[in-house]
Protein backbone atom coordinates (compact mmCIF):
# COMPACT_ATOMS: atom_id res chain seq x y z
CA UNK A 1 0.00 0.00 0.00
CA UNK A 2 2.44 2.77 0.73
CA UNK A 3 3.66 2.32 -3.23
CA UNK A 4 0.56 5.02 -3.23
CA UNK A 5 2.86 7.68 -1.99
CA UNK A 6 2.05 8.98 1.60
CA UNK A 7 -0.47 11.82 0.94
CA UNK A 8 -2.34 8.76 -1.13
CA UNK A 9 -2.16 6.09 1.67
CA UNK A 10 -5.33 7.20 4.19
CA UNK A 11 -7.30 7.67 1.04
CA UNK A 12 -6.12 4.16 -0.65
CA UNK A 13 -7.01 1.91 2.09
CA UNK A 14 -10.49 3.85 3.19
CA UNK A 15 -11.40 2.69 -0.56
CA UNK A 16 -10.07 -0.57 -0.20
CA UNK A 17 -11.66 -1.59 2.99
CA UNK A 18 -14.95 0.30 1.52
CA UNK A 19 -14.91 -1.35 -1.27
CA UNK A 20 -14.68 -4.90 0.62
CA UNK A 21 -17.15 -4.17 3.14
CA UNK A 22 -19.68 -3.73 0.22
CA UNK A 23 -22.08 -6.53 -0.57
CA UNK A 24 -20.06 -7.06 -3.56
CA UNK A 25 -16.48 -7.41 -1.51
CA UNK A 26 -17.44 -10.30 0.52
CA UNK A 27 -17.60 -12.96 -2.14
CA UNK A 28 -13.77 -11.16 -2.78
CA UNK A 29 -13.23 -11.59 1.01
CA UNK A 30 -14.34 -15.09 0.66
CA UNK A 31 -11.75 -16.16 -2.02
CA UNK A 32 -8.83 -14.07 -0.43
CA UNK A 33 -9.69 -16.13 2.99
CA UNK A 34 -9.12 -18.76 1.48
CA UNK A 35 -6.63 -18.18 -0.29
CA UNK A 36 -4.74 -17.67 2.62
CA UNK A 37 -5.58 -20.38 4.66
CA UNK A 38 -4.20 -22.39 1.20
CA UNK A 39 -0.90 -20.68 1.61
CA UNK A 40 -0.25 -20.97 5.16
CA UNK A 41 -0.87 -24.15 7.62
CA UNK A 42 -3.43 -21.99 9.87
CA UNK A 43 -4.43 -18.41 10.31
CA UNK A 44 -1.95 -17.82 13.01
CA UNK A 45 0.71 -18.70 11.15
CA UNK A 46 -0.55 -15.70 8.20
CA UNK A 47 -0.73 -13.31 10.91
CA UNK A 48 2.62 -13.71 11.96
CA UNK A 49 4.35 -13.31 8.71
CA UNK A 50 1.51 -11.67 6.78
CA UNK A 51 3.94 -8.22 6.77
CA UNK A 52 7.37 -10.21 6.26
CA UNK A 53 6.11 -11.67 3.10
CA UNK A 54 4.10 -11.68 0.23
CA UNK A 55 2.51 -15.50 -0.26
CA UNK A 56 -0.78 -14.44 -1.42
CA UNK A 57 -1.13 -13.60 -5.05
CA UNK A 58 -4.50 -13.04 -4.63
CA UNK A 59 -4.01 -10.39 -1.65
CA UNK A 60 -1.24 -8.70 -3.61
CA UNK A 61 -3.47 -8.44 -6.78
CA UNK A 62 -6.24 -6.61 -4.36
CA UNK A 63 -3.99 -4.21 -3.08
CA UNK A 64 -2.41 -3.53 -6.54
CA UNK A 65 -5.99 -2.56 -7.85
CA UNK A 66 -6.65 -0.81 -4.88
CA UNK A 67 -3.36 1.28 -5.88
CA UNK A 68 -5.22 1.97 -9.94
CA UNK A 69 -8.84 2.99 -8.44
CA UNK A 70 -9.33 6.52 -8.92
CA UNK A 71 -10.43 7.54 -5.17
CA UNK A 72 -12.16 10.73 -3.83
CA UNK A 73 -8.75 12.18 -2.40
CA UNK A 74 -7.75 12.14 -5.80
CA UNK A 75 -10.40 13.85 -6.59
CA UNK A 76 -11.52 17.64 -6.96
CA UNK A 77 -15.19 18.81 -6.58
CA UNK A 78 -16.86 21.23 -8.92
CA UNK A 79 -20.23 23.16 -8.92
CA UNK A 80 -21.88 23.45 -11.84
CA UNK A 81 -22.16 27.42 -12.71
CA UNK A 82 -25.49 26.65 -14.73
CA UNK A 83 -27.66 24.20 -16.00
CA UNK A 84 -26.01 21.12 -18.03
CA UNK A 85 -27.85 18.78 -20.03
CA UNK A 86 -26.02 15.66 -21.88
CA UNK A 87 -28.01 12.72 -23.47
CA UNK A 88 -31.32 13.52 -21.96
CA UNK A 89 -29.97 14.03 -18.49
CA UNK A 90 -29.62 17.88 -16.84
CA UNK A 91 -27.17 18.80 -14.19
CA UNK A 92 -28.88 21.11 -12.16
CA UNK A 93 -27.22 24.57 -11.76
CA UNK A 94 -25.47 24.54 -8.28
CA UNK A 95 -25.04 20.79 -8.78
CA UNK A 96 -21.36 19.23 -6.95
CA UNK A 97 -19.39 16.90 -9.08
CA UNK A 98 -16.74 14.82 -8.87
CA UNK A 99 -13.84 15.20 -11.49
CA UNK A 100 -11.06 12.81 -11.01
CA UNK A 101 -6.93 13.97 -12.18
CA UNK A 102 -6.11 12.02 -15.09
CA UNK A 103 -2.34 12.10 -14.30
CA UNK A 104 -3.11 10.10 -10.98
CA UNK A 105 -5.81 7.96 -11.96
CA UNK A 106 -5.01 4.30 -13.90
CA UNK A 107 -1.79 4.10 -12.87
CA UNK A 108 -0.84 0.16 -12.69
CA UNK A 109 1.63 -0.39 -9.66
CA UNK A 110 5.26 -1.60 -11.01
């Protein structure tokens, strides 16, 4: 995680655990449990050496995409001036959006 660079790292893992406390991250959960448990003879012995080494492909690969997700710390709010409409759909004047920094965003981890 700290690949994210240190004024990234508070806003990297508050999406990361979000993301796999969502009903959708606990079939992820799932899979990385047991993952684990298939790389290591019991869960103690995971939490001893889970921050000496890097077993887990699957764990690594989470926190890798964690490091690519655009985030809202990355991100800079606007307020619409006026009225917007795109495609059918108007932005109400006053509106806050999101806009994320290209330069930060979809950057895979080395």
């Amino acid at each position: 995680m700290l690949q994210g660079g240190a004024e990234t790292i508070a806003g990297t893992l508050a999406a990361g655990i979000g993301s796999l406390s969502l009903p959708e991250g606990q079939s992820i959960q799932d899979i990385a449990y047991n993952a684990i448990l298939e790389a290591y003879s019991d869960p103690d012995e995971a939490w001893e050496k889970c921050l000496t080494e890097e077993k887990v492909p699957y764990i690594e690969a989470i926190y890798r995409e964690c490091l690519v997700c655009p985030m809202i710390s990355r991100s800079k709010t606007r307020i619409s001036a006026n009225s917007v409409s795109y495609r059918g759909f108007t932005l109400s004047r006053r509106s806050t959006t999101l806009t994320k920094q290209s330069e930060t965003s979809n950057m895979k981890a080395l």
